[in-house]
Protein backbone atom coordinates (compact mmCIF):
# COMPACT_ATOMS: atom_id res chain seq x y z
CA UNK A 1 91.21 109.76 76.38
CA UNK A 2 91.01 107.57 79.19
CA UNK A 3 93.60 105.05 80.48
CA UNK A 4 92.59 101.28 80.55
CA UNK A 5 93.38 99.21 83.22
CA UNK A 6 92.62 95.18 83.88
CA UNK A 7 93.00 94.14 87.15
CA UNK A 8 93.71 90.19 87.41
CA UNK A 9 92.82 87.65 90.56
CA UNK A 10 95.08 84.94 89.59
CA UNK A 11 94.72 81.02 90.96
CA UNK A 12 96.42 78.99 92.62
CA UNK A 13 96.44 76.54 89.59
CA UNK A 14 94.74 73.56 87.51
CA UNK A 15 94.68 70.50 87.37
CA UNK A 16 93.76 69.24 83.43
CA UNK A 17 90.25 68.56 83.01
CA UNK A 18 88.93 69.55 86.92
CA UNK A 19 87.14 71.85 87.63
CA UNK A 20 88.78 75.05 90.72
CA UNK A 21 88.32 74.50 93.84
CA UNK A 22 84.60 76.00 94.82
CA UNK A 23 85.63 76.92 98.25
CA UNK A 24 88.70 79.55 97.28
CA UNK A 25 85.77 80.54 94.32
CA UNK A 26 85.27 83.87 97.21
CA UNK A 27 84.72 87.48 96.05
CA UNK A 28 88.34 89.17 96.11
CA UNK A 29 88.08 91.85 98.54
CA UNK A 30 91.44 93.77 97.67
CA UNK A 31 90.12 94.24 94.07
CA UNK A 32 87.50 95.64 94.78
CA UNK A 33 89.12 97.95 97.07
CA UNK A 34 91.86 99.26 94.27
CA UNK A 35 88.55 99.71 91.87
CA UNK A 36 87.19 102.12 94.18
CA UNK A 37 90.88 104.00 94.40
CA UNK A 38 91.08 104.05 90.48
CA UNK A 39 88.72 107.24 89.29
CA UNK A 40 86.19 106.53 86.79
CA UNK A 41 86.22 109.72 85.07
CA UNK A 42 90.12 108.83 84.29
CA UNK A 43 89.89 105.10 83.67
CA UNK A 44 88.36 102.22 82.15
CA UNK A 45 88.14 99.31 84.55
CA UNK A 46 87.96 95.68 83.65
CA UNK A 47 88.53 92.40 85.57
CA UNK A 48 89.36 89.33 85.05
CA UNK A 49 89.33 86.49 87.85
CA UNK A 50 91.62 83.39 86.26
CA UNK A 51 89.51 81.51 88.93
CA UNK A 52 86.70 80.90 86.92
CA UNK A 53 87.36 82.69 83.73
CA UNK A 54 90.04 82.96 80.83
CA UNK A 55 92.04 85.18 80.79
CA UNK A 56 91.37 88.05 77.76
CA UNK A 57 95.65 88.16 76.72
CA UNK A 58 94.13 90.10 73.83
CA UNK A 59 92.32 92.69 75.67
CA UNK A 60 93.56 96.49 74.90
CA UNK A 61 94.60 97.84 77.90
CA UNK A 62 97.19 100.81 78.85
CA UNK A 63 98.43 98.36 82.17
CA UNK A 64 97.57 95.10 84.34
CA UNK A 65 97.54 95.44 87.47
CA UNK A 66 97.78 91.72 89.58
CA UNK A 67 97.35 90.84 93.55
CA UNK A 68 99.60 88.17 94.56
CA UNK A 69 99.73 85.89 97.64
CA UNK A 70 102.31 82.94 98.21
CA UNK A 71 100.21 80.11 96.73
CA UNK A 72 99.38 82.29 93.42
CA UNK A 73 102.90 83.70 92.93
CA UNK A 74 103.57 81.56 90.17
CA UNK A 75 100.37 81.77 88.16
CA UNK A 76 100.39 85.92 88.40
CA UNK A 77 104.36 85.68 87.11
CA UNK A 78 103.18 83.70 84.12
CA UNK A 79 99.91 86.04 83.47
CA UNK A 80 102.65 89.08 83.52
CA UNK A 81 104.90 87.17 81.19
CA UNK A 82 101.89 86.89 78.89
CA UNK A 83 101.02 90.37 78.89
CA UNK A 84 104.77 91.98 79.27
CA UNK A 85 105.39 90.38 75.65
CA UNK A 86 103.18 92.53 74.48
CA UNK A 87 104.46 95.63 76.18
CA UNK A 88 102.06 95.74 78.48
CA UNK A 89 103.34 97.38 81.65
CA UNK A 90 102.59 94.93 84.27
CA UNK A 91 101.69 96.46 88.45
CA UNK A 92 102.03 93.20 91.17
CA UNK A 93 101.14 94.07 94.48
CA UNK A 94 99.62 91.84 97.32
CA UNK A 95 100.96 89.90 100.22
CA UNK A 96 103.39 88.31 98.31
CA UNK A 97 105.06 91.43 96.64
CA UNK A 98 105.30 92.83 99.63
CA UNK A 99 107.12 89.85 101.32
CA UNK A 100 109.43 89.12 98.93
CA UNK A 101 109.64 92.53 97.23
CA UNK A 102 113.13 91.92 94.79
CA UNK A 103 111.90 88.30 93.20
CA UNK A 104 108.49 90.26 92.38
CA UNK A 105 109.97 93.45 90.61
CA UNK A 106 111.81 90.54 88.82
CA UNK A 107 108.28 89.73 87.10
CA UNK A 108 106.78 93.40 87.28
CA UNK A 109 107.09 97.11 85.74
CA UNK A 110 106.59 98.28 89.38
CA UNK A 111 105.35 96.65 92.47
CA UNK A 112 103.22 98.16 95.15
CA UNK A 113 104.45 97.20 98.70
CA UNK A 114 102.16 97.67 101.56
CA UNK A 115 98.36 98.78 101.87
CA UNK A 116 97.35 100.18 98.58
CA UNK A 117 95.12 102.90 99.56
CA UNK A 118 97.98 105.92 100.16
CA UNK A 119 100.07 105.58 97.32
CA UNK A 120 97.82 104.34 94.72
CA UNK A 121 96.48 107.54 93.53
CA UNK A 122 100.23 108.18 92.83
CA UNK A 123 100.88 105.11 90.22
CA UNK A 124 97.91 105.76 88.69
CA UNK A 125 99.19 109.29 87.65
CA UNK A 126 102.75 108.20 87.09
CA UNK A 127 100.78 105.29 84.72
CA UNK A 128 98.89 108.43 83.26
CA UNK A 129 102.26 110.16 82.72
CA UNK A 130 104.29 107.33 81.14
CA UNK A 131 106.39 107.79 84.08
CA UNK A 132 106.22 104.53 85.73
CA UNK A 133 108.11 103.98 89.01
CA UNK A 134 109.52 100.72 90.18
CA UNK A 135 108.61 100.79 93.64
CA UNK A 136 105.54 102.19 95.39
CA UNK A 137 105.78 101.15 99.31
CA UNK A 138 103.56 102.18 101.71
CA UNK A 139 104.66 101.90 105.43
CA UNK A 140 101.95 103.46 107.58
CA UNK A 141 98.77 102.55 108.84
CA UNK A 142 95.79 103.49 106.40
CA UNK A 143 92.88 105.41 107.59
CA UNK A 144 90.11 102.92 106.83
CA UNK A 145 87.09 105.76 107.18
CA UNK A 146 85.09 106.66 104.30
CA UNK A 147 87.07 103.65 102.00
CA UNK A 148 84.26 101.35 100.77
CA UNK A 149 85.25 98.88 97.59
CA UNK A 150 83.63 99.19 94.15
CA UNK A 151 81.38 95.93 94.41
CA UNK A 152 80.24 96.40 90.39
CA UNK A 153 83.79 94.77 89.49
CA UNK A 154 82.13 91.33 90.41
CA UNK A 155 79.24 92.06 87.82
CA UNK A 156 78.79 88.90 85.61
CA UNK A 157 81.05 86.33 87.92
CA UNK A 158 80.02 83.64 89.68
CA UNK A 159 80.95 83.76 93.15
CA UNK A 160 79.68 81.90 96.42
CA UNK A 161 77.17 83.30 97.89
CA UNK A 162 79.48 85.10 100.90
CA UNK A 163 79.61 88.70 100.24
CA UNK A 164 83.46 89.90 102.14
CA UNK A 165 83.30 92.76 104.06
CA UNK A 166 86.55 94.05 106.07
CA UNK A 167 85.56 96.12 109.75
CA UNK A 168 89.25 96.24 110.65
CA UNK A 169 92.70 95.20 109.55
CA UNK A 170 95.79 94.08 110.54
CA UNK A 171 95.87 91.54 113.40
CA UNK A 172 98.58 92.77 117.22
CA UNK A 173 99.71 89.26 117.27
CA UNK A 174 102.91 87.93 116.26
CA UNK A 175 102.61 83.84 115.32
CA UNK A 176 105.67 82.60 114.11
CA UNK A 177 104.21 81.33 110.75
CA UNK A 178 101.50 84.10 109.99
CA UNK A 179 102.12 86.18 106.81
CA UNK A 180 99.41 88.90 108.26
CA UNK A 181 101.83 89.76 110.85
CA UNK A 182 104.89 90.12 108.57
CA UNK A 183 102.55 91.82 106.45
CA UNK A 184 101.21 94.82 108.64
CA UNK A 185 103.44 94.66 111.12
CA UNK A 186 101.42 94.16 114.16
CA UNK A 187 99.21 97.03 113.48
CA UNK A 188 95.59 96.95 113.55
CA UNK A 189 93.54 99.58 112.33
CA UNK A 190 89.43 99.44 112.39
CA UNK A 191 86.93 101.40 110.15
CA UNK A 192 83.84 103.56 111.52
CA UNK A 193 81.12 100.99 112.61
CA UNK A 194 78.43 103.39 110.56
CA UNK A 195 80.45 102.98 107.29
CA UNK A 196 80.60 99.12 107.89
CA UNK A 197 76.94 98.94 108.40
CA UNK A 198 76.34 101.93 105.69
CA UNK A 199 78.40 98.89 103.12
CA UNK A 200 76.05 96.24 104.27
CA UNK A 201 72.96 98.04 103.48
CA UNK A 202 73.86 99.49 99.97
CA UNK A 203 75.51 95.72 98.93
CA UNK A 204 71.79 94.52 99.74
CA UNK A 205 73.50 91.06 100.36
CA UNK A 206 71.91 88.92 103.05
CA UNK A 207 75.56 86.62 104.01
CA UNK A 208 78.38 87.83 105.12
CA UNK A 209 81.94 86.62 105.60
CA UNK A 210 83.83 89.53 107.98
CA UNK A 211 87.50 88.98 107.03
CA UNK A 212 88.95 90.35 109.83
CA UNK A 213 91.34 88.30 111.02
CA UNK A 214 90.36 88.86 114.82
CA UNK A 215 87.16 90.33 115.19
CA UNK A 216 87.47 90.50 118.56
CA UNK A 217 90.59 92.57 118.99
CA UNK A 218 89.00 94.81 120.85
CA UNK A 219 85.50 93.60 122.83
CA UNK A 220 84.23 97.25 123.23
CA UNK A 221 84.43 98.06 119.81
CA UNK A 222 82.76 94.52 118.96
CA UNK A 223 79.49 94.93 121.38
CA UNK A 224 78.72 98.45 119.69
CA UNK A 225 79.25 96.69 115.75
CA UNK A 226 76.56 93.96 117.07
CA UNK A 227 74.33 96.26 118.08
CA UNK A 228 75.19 98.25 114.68
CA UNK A 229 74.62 94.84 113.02
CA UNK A 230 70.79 93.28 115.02
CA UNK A 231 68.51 95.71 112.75
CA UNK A 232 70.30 94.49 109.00
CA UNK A 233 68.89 91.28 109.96
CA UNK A 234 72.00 89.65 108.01
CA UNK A 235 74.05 86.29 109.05
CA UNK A 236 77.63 86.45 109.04
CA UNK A 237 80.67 84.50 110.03
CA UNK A 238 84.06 86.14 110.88
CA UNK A 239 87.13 85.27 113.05
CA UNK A 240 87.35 85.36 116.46
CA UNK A 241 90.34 84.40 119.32
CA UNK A 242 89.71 82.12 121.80
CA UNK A 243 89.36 84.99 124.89
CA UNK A 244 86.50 86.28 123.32
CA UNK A 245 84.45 83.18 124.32
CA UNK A 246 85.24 84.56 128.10
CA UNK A 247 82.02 87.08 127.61
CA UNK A 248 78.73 84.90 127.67
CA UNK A 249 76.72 88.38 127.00
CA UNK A 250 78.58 89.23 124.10
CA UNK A 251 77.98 85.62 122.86
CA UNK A 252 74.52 86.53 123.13
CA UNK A 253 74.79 89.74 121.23
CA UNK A 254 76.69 87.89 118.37
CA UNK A 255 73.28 85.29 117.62
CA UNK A 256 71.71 88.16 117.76
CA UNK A 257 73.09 90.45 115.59
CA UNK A 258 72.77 87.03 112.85
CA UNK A 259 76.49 85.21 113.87
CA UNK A 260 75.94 81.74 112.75
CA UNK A 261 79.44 80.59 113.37
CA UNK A 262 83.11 81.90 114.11
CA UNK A 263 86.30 80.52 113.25
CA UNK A 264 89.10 79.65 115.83
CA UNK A 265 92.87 79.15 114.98
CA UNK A 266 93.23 76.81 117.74
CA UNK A 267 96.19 75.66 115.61
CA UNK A 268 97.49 72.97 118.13
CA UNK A 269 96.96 70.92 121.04
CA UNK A 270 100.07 70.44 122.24
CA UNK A 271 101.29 73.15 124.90
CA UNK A 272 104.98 72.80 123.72
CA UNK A 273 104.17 73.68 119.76
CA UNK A 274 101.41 76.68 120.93
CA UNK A 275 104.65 78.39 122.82
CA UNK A 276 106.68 77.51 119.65
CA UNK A 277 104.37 79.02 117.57
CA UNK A 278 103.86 82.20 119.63
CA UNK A 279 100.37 81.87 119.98
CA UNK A 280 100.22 82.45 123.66
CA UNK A 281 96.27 83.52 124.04
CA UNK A 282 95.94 79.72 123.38
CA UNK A 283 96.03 77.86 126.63
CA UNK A 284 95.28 73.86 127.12
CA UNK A 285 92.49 71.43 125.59
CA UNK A 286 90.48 72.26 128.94
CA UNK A 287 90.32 75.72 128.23
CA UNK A 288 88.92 75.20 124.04
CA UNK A 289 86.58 72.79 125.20
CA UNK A 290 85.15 75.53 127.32
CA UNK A 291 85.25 78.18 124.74
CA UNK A 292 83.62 76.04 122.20
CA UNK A 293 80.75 74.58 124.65
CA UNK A 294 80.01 78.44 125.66
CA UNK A 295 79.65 79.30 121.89
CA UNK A 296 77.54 76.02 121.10
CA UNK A 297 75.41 77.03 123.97
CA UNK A 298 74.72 79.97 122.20
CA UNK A 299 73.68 78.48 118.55
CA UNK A 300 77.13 79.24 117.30
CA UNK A 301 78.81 76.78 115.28
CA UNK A 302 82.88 76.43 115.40
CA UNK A 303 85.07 76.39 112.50
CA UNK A 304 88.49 74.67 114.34
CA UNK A 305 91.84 75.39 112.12
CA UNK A 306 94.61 73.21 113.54
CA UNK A 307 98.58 73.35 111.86
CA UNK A 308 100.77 70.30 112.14
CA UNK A 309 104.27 69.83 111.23
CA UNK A 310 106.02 71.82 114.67
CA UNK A 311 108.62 69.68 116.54
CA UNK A 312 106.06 67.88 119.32
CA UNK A 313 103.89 66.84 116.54
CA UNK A 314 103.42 63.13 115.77
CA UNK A 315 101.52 60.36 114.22
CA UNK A 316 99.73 60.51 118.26
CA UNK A 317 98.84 64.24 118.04
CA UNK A 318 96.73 63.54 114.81
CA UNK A 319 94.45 60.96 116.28
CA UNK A 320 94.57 63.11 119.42
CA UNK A 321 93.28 66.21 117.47
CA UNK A 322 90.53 64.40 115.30
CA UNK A 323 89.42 62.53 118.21
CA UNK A 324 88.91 66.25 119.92
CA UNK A 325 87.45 68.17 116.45
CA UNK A 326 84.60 64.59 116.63
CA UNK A 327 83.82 64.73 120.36
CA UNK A 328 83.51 68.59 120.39
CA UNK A 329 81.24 68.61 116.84
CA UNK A 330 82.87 71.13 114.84
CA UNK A 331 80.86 72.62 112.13
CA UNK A 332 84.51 72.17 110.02
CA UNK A 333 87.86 71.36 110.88
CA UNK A 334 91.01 72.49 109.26
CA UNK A 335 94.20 69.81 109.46
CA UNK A 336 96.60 72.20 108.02
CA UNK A 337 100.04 71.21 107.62
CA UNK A 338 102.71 74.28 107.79
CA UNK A 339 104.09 76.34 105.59
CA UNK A 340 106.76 78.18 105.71
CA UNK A 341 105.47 81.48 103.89
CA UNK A 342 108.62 83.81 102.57
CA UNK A 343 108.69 87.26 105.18
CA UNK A 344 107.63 84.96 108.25
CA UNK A 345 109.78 84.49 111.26
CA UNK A 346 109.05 80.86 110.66
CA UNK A 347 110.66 81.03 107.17
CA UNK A 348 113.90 82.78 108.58
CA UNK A 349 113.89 80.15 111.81
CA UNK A 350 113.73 76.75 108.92
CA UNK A 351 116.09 78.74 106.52
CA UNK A 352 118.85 78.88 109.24
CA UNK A 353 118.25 75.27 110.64
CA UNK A 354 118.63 73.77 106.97
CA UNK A 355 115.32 72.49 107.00
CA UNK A 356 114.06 73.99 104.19
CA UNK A 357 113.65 71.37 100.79
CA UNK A 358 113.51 74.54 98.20
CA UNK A 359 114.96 77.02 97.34
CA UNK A 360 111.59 79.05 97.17
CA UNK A 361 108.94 76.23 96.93
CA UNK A 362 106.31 78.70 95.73
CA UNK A 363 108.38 78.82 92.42
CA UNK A 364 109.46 75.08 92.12
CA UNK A 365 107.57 73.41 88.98
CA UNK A 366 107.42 69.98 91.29
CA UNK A 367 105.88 71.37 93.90
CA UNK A 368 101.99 70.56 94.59
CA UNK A 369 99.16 72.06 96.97
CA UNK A 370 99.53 69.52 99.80
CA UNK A 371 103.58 69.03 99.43
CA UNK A 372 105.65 69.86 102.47
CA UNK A 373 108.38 72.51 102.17
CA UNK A 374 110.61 71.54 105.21
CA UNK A 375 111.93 68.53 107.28
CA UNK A 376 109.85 68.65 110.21
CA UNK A 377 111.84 67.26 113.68
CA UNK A 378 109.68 63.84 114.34
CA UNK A 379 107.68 63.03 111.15
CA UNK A 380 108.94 62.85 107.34
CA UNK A 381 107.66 65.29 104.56
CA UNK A 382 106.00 62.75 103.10
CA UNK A 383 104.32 61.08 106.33
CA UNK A 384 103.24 64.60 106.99
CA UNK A 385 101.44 65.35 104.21
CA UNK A 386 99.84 62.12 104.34
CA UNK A 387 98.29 61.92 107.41
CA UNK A 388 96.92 65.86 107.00
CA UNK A 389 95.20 63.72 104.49
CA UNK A 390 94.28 60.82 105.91
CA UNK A 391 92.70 63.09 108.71
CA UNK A 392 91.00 65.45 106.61
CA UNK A 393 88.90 62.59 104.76
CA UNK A 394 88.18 61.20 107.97
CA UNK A 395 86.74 63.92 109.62
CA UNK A 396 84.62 64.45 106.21
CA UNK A 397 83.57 60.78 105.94
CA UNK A 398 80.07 60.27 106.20
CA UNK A 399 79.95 58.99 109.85
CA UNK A 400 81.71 61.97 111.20
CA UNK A 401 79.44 63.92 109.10
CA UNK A 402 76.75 62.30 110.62
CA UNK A 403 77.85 62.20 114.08
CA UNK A 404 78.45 65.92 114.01
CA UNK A 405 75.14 66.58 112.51
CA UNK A 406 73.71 65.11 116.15
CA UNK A 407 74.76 68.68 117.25
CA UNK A 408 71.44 70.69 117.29
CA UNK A 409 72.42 73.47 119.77
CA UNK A 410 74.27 74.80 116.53
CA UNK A 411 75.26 72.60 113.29
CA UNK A 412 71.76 71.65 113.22
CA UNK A 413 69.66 74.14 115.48
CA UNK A 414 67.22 74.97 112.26
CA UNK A 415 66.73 73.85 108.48
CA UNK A 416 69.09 76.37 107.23
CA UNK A 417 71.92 75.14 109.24
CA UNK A 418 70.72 71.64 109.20
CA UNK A 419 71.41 72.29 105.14
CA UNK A 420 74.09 74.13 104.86
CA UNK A 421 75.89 71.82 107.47
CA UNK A 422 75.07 69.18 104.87
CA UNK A 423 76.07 70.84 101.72
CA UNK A 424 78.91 72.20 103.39
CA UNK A 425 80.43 69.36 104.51
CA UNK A 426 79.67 67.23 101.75
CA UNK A 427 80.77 69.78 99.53
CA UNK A 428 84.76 69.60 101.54
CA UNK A 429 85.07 66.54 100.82
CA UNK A 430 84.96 67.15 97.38
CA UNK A 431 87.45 70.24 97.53
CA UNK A 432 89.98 67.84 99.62
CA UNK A 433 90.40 65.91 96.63
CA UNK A 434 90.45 68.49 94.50
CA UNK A 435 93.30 70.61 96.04
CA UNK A 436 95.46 67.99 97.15
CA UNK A 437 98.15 67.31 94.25
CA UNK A 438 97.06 70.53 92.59
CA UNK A 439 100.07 72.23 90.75
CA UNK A 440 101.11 76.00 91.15
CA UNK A 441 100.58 77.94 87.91
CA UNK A 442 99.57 76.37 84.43
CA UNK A 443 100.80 73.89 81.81
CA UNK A 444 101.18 76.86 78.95
């Protein structure tokens, strides 16, 4: 008889009477990817996305198995609860178990720490066995070739129209307050160009976000995927550092291969927080406004992620940074205020200043999306989460929007972009309001 198994995406949270966010309403990758590990011939598979579905508490299954980042933590310990009082044997594995390993086996039958794919096949035949183990951990790199995630999980769900598609993993930087470092440990590991493009073509899916958090890592590698990538006739977006803008030819061979737009983590503009921060490929204003002028040049719109809350950072940088994000028309701009995610050097650094205001935030029933979890050196909390706010709306008002729009080297080079620039924008807005203030977990 086979086992069942229900894998669970939980969310961050609700707010009564709203409806989620629709920008985090993305196809979960890592599901996907643990569907393909988990043999049909052995298991039943069913899935359950709290995101934009109930959760089935009633369901007959043999064990859940639930990813968990920072943000979700909460919500997946309360989904366990739910299912552990029925004897359910609960699996939590993600980001987050991996971080904080002890508080998750707290919540969990066994946790899986690490990159799934090596020591899956081993819980699920422990699971088989009755023979659970509390700890699975993983500490090498995986080899990515041949791996290729069971997309039929998604049947029925309503996701945006952004297929995710991984070509490598791991990212060789080491940013203070990045969780993907703490989480792979500086590695990077890439899969076989053919069995990214092999994906593409069998998915049948015409957009495509590459989640790869540098897809640039290494340029030679890159110009070969393009060329891989010009006959799908697909568009994509993925993530790119700022020294890949340095090659105008491979700028060209990214709107051709069907890049409409990259996203840049040019996280600050002050020199003294970018050396705080460790993110040293990140030079001066001069040097972004070149970067994003050479990918405008090339029909490439910019997606510009900025984090506030580091010690230079005042109520000056935040005009300083929105006035740069209008005059250099980005498609979207992030005004992200920090957070100190558990596992990141960043975490450790606050912890042993005293300048953390929980004892794990991602637990606390007062915190909300939006709240700040330190004392930052020249702002308050609350004057820092406020003016992330007040700058988000602004650069989503309608005369930024429209100002922006004026852009038709990329935001508006055609009617597609011209709409989605639109929607899109319009459409952020909306999501501002709906994450600010939202809580972590459920009223149950």
């Amino acid at each position: 008889m086979k086992q069942r198994i229900l894998f669970i995406m939980p969310s961050v949270g609700r707010k009564p009477n709203q409806p989620y966010v629709r920008s985090w309403k993305m196809e979960p990758l890592p599901i996907a990817a643990l569907a393909a590990l988990t043999p049909s011939e052995q298991f039943e598979k069913y899935f359950a996305d709290d995101r934009i579905e109930p959760i089935p508490y009633d369901l007959e299954v043999d064990a859940v198995a639930i990813t968990t980042e920072t943000y979700t933590a909460r919500r997946a310990y309360q989904i366990a609860a739910r299912f552990h009082a029925r004897g359910i044997p609960v699996i939590l594995g993600g980001f987050h178990a991996t971080l904080v390993p002890d508080e998750a086996a707290e919540h969990a039958d066994a946790i899986l720490l690490g990159e799934a794919e090596k020591v899956w096949p081993e819980l699920l035949e422990d699971l088989a066995d009755g023979a659970l183990k509390p700890r699975y951990q993983n500490t090498e790199a995986t080899n990515l070739s041949g791996l290729f995630p069971d997309r039929s999980i998604y049947r029925g769900k309503k996701y945006i129209d952004l297929a995710m598609l991984e070509t490598s993993r791991g990212c060789r930087y080491n940013c203070e307050f990045c969780s993907i470092s703490a989480f792979f440990q500086r590695q990077w590991n890439r899969r076989p160009i053919e069995d990214v493009t092999t994906e593409i073509q069998k998915a049948g899916k015409r957009n495509w976000f590459f989640v790869d958090d540098n897809i640039g890592a290494d340029l030679e590698r890159l110009e070969k995927l393009l060329r891989a990538l010009i006959p799908l006739k697909i568009r994509w977006v993925g993530q790119i550092s700022i020294e890949s803008t340095n090659h105008p030819e491979l700028l060209k061979l990214m709107k051709r291969s069907g890049c409409a737009g990259v996203l840049i983590g040019f996280e600050s503009i002050n020199e003294a927080n970018l050396e705080q921060m460790g993110k040293g490929i990140n030079r001066t204003v001069s040097d972004y406004e070149t970067a994003i002028a050479r990918l405008r040049q090339n029909g490439l719109s910019v997606y510009g992620t900025f984090v506030f809350g580091y010690d230079e950072d005042t109520h000056e940088t935040f005009e300083e940074t929105f006035a740069f994000a209008r005059r250099n028309r980005l498609f979207f701009a992030a005004f992200n205020h920090l957070v100190p995610f558990p596992g990141t050097p960043l975490y450790r650094r606050l912890e042993a200043e005293g300048r953390l205001l929980y004892d794990r935030w991602w637990l606390s029933p007062d915190y909300r999306f939006g709240d700040i979890a330190f004392r930052p050196k020249k702002l308050s909390p609350e004057e820092l989460s406020a003016l992330c706010m007040k700058y988000r709306t602004k650069f989503y008002s309608p005369r930024s929007i429209l100002y922006r729009g004026m852009d038709l080297q990329a935001n508006c080079s055609n009617l597609f972009m011209t709409t989605l620039f639109y929607a899109q924008n319009v459409g952020s807005l909306r999501d501002i309001h709906l994450r600010q203030q939202l809580p972590l977990g459920f009223s149950e």
